[in-house]
C-alpha atoms as a PDB file:
ATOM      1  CA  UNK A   1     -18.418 200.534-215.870  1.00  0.00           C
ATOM      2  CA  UNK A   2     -21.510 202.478-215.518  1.00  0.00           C
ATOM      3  CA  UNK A   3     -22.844 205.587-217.311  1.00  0.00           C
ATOM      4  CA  UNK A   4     -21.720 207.704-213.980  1.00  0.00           C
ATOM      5  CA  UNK A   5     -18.419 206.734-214.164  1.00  0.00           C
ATOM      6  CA  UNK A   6     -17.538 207.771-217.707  1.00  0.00           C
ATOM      7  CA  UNK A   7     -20.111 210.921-217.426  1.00  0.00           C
ATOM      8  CA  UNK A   8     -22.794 209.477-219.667  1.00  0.00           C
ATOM      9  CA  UNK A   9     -26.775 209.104-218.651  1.00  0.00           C
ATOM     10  CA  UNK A  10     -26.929 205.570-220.008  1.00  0.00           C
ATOM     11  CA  UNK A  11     -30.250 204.986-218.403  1.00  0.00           C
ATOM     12  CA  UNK A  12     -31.734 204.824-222.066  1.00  0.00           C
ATOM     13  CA  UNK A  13     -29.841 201.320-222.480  1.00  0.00           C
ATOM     14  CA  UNK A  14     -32.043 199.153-220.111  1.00  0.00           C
ATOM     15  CA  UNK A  15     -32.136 196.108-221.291  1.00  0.00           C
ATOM     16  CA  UNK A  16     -35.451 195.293-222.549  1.00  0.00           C
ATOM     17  CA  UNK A  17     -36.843 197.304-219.178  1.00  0.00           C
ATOM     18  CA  UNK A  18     -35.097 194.571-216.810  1.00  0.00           C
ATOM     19  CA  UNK A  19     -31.721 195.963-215.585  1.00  0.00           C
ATOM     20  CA  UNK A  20     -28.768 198.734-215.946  1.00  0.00           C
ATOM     21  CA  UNK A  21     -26.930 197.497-219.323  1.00  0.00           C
ATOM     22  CA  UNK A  22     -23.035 196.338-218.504  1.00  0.00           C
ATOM     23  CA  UNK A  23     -20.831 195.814-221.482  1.00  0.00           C
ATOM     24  CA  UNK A  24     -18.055 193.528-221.902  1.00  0.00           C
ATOM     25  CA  UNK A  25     -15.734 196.350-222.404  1.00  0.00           C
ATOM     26  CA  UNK A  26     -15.924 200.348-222.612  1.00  0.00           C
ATOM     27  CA  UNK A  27     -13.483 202.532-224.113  1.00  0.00           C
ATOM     28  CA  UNK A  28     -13.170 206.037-223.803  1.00  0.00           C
ATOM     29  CA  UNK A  29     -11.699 208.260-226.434  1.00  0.00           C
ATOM     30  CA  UNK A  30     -11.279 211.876-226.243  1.00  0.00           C
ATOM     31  CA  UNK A  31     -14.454 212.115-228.188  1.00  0.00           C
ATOM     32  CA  UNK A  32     -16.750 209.205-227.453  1.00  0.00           C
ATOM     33  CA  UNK A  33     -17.082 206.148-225.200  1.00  0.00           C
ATOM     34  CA  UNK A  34     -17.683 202.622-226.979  1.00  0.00           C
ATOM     35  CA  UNK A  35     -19.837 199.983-225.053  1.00  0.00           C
ATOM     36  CA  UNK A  36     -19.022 196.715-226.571  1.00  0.00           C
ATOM     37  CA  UNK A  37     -20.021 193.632-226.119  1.00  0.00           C
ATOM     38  CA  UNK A  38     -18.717 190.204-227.636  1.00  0.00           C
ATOM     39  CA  UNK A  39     -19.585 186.761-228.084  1.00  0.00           C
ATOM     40  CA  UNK A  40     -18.892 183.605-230.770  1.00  0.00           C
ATOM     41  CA  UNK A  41     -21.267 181.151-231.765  1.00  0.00           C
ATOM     42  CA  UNK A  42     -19.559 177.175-232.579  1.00  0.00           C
ATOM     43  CA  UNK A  43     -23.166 176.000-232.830  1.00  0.00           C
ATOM     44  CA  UNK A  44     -26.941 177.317-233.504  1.00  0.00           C
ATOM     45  CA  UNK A  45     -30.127 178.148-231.504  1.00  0.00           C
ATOM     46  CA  UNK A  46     -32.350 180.232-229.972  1.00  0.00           C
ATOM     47  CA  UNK A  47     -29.935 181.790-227.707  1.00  0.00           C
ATOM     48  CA  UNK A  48     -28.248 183.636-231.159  1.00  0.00           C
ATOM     49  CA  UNK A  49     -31.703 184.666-232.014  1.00  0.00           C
ATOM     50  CA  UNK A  50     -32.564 185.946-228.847  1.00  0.00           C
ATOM     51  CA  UNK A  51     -29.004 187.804-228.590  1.00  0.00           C
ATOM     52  CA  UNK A  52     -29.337 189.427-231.690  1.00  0.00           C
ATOM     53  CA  UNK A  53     -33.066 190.851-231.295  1.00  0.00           C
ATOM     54  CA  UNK A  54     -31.862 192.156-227.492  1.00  0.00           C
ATOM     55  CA  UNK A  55     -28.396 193.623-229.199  1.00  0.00           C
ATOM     56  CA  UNK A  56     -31.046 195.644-231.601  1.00  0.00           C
ATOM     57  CA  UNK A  57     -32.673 196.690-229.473  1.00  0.00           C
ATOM     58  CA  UNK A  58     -29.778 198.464-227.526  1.00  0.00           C
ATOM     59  CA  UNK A  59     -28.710 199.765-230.449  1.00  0.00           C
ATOM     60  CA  UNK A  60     -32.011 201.729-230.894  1.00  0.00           C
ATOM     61  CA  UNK A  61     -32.097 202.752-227.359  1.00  0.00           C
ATOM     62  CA  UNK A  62     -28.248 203.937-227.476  1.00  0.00           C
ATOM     63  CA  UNK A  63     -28.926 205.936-230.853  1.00  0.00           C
ATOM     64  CA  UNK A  64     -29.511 209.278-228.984  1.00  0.00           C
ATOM     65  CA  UNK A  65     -27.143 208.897-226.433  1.00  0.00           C
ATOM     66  CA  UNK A  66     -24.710 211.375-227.614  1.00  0.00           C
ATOM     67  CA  UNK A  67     -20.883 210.660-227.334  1.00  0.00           C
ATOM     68  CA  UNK A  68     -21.611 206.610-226.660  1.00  0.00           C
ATOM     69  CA  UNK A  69     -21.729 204.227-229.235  1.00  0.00           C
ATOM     70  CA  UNK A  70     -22.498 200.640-229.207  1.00  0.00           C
ATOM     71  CA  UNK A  71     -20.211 198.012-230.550  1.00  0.00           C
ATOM     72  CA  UNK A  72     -20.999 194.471-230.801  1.00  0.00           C
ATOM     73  CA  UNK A  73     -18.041 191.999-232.423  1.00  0.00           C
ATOM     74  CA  UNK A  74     -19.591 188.674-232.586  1.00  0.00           C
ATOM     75  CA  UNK A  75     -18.196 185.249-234.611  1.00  0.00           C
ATOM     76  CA  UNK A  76     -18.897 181.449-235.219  1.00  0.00           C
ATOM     77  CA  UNK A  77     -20.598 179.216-238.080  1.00  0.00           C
ATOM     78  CA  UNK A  78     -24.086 179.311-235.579  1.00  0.00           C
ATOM     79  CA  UNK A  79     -24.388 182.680-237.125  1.00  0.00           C
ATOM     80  CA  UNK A  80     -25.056 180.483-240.646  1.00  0.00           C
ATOM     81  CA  UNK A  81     -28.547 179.634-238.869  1.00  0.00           C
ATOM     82  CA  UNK A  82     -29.276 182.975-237.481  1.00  0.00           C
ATOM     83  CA  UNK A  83     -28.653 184.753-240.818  1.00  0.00           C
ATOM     84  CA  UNK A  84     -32.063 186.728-241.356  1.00  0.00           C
ATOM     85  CA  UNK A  85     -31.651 188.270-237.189  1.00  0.00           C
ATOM     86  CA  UNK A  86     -28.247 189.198-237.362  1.00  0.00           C
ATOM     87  CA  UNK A  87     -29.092 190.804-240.945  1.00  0.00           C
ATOM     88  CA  UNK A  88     -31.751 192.879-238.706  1.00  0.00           C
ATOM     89  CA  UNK A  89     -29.424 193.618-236.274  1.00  0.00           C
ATOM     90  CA  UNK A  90     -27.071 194.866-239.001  1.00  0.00           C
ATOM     91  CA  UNK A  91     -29.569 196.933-240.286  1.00  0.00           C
ATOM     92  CA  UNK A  92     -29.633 199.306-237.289  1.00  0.00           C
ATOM     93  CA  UNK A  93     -25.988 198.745-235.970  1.00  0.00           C
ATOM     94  CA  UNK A  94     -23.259 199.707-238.255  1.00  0.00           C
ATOM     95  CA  UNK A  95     -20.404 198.976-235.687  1.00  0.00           C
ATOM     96  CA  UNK A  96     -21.563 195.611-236.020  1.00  0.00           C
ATOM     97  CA  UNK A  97     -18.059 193.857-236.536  1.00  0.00           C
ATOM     98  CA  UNK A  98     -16.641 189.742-236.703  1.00  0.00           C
ATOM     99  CA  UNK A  99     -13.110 188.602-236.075  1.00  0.00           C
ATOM    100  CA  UNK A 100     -12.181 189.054-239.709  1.00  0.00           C
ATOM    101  CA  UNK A 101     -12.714 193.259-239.052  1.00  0.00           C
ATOM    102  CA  UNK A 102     -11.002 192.782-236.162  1.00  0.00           C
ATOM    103  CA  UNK A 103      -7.781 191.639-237.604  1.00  0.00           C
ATOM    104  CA  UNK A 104      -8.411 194.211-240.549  1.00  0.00           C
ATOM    105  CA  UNK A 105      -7.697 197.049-237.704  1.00  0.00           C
ATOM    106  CA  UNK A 106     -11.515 198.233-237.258  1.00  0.00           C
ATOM    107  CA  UNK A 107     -10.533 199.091-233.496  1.00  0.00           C
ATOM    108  CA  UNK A 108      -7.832 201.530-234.696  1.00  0.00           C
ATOM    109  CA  UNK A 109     -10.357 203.054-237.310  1.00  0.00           C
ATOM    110  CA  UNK A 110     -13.210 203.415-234.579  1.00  0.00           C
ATOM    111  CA  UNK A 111     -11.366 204.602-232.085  1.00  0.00           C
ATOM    112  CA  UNK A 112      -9.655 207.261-233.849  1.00  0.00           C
ATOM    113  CA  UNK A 113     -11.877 209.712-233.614  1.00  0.00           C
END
């Protein structure tokens, strides 16, 4: 879904300067539309580091955007070696979320608005 489509400018989002951003998923409340993306981790690497620092960065570049907010659920013991970047991440996206908050009903909490 692009930015058109739910009448957003998402150009902001751009993907380190590369591309249009696509999420996973978008929902669309009466108040707000949620990109979110998701992923789980059985195993560490540089591809965990690399995904958090580029999942930081669109949440700085979605901050102004009003009505959208970025979402990213995200799982696995890889995250054990990837502690101090996801940390980061966490640091500048609150709507970062695991299974666990998933479970817990975060969805129904977020998307009540």
């Amino acid at each position: 879904m692009t930015g058109v489509e739910v009448g957003l400018d998402l150009s902001a989002i751009t993907a380190n300067r590369t591309s249009s951003k696509r999420f996973d998923f978008v929902v669309k409340t009466a108040n707000k539309v949620f990109g979110i993306e998701t992923n789980f981790y059985t195993g560490g690497g540089s591809k965990l580091n690399e995904t958090a620092r580029s999942y930081k960065t669109i949440a700085l570049e979605s901050r102004n955007i009003a009505g959208f907010e970025f979402v990213w659920v995200t799982d696995g013991k890889g995250w054990h070696s990837a502690r101090r970047n996801l940390k980061e991440t966490f640091l500048v996206l609150p709507t970062l979320y695991n299974i666990r908050n998933l479970e817990d009903g975060i969805f129904l909490e977020l998307f009540n608005d």
